[in-house]
Protein backbone atom coordinates (compact mmCIF):
# COMPACT_ATOMS: atom_id res chain seq x y z
CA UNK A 1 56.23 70.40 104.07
CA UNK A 2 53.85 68.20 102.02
CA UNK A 3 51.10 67.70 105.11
CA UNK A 4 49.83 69.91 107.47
CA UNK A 5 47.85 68.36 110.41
CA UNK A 6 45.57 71.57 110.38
CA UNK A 7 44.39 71.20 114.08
CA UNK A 8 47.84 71.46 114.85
CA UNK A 9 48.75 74.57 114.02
CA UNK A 10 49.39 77.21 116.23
CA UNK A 11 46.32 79.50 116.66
CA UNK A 12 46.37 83.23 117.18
CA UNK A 13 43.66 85.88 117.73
CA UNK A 14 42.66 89.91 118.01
CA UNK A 15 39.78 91.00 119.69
CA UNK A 16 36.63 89.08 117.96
CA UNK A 17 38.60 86.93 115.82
CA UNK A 18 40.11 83.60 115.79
CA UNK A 19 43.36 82.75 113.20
CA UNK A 20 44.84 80.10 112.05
CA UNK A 21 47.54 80.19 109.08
CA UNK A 22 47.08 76.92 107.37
CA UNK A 23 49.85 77.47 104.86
CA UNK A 24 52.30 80.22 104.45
CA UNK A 25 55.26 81.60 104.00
CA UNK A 26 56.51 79.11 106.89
CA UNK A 27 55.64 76.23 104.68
CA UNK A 28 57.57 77.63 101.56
CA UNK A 29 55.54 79.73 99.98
CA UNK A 30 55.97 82.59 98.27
CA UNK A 31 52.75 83.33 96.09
CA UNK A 32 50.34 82.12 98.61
CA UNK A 33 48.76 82.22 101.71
CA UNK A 34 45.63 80.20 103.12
CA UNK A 35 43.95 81.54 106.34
CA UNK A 36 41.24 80.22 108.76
CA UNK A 37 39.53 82.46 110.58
CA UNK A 38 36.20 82.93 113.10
CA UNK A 39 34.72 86.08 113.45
CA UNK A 40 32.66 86.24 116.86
CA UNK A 41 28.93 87.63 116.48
CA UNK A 42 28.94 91.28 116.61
CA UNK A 43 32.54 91.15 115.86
CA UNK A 44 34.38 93.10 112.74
CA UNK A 45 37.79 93.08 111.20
CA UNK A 46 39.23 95.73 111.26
CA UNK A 47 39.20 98.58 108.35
CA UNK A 48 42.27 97.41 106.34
CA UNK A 49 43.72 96.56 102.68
CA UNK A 50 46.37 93.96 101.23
CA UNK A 51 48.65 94.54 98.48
CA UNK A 52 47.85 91.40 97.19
CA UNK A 53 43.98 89.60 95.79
CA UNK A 54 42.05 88.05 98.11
CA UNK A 55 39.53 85.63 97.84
CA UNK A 56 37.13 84.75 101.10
CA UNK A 57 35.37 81.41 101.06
CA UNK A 58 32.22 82.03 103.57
CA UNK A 59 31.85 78.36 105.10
CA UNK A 60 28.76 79.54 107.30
CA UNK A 61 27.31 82.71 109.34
CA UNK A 62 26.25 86.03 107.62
CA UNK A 63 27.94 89.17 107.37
CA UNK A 64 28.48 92.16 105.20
CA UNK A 65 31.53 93.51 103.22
CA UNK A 66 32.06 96.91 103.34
CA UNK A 67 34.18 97.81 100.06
CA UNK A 68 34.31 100.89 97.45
CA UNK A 69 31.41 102.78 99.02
CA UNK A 70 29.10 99.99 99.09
CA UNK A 71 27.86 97.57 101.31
CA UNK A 72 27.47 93.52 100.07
CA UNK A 73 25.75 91.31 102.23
CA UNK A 74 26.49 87.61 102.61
CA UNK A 75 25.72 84.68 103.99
CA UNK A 76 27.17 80.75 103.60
CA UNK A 77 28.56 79.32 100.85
CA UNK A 78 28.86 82.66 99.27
CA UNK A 79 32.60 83.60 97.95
CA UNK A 80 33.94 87.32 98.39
CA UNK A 81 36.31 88.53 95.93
CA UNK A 82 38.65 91.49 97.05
CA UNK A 83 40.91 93.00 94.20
CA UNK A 84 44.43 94.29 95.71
CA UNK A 85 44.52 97.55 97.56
CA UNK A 86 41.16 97.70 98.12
CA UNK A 87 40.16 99.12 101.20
CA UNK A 88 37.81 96.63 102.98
CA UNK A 89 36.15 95.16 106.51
CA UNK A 90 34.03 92.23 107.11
CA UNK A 91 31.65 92.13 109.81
CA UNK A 92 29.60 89.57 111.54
CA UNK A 93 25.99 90.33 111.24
CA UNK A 94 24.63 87.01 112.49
CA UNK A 95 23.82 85.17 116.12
CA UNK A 96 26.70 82.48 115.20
CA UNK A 97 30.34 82.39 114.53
CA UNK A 98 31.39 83.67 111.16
CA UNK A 99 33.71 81.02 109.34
CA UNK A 100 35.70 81.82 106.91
CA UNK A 101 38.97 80.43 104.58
CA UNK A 102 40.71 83.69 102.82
CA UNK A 103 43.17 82.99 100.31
CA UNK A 104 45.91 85.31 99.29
CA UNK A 105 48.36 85.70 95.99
CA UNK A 106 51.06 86.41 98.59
CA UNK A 107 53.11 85.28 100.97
CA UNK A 108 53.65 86.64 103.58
CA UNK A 109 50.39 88.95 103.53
CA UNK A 110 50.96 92.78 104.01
CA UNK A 111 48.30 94.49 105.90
CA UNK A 112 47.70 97.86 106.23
CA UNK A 113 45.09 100.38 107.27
CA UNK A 114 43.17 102.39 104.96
CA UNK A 115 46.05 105.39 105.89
CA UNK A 116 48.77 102.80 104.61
CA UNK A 117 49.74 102.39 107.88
CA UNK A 118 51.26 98.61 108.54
CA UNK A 119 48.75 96.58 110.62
CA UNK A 120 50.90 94.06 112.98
CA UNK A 121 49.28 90.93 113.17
CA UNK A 122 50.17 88.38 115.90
CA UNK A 123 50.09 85.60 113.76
CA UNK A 124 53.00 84.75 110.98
CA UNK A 125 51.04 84.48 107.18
């Protein structure tokens, strides 16, 4: 598929969070994978890591990445840049939805948590 009518596509959610895959291994790929998501005020992802890079475009809200020990804080138009197998969680700091874009050299994503154990999802990547 060439087109994706982005408002279209089916949406999916965990506590705090809003999904949307806008292109995946459902479209074809193999290399890639493009998510929206929303992250609720107060809300977190949960402590995880992907085999894969992964690059967060912050669109608008503030929050903090916890990664390596450290803690980076962030706010819009700010880009996060998460090396493979790195341990990570974003949180939602702010009074207002956090919106992001996170693009992934993979397709479909693996999740795990920090123990290696595979995080389910309900949404396909």
């Amino acid at each position: 598929m060439y087109v994706n009518e982005n408002r279209s596509r089916p949406a999916a959610g965990i506590p705090g969070i809003h999904h949307v895959t806008l292109a995946g291994s459902d479209d074809g790929l193999r290399s890639l994978s493009v998510w929206r998501q929303s992250v609720d005020p107060g809300g977190a992802t949960p402590p995880h890591r992907h085999d894969c890079e992964e690059v967060v475009l912050i669109e608008s809200g503030h929050g903090e990445l916890h990664i390596g020990g450290a803690v980076h804080r962030f706010g819009p138009d700010t880009t996060l840049v998460i090396p493979a197998n790195a341990d990570h969680q974003i949180f939602n700091t702010g009074t207002t939805p956090l919106r992001t874009i996170g693009i992934f050299a993979s397709s479909p994503v693996a999740v795990a948590l920090p123990d290696g154990t595979p995080l389910e999802l309900p949404w396909r990547s």
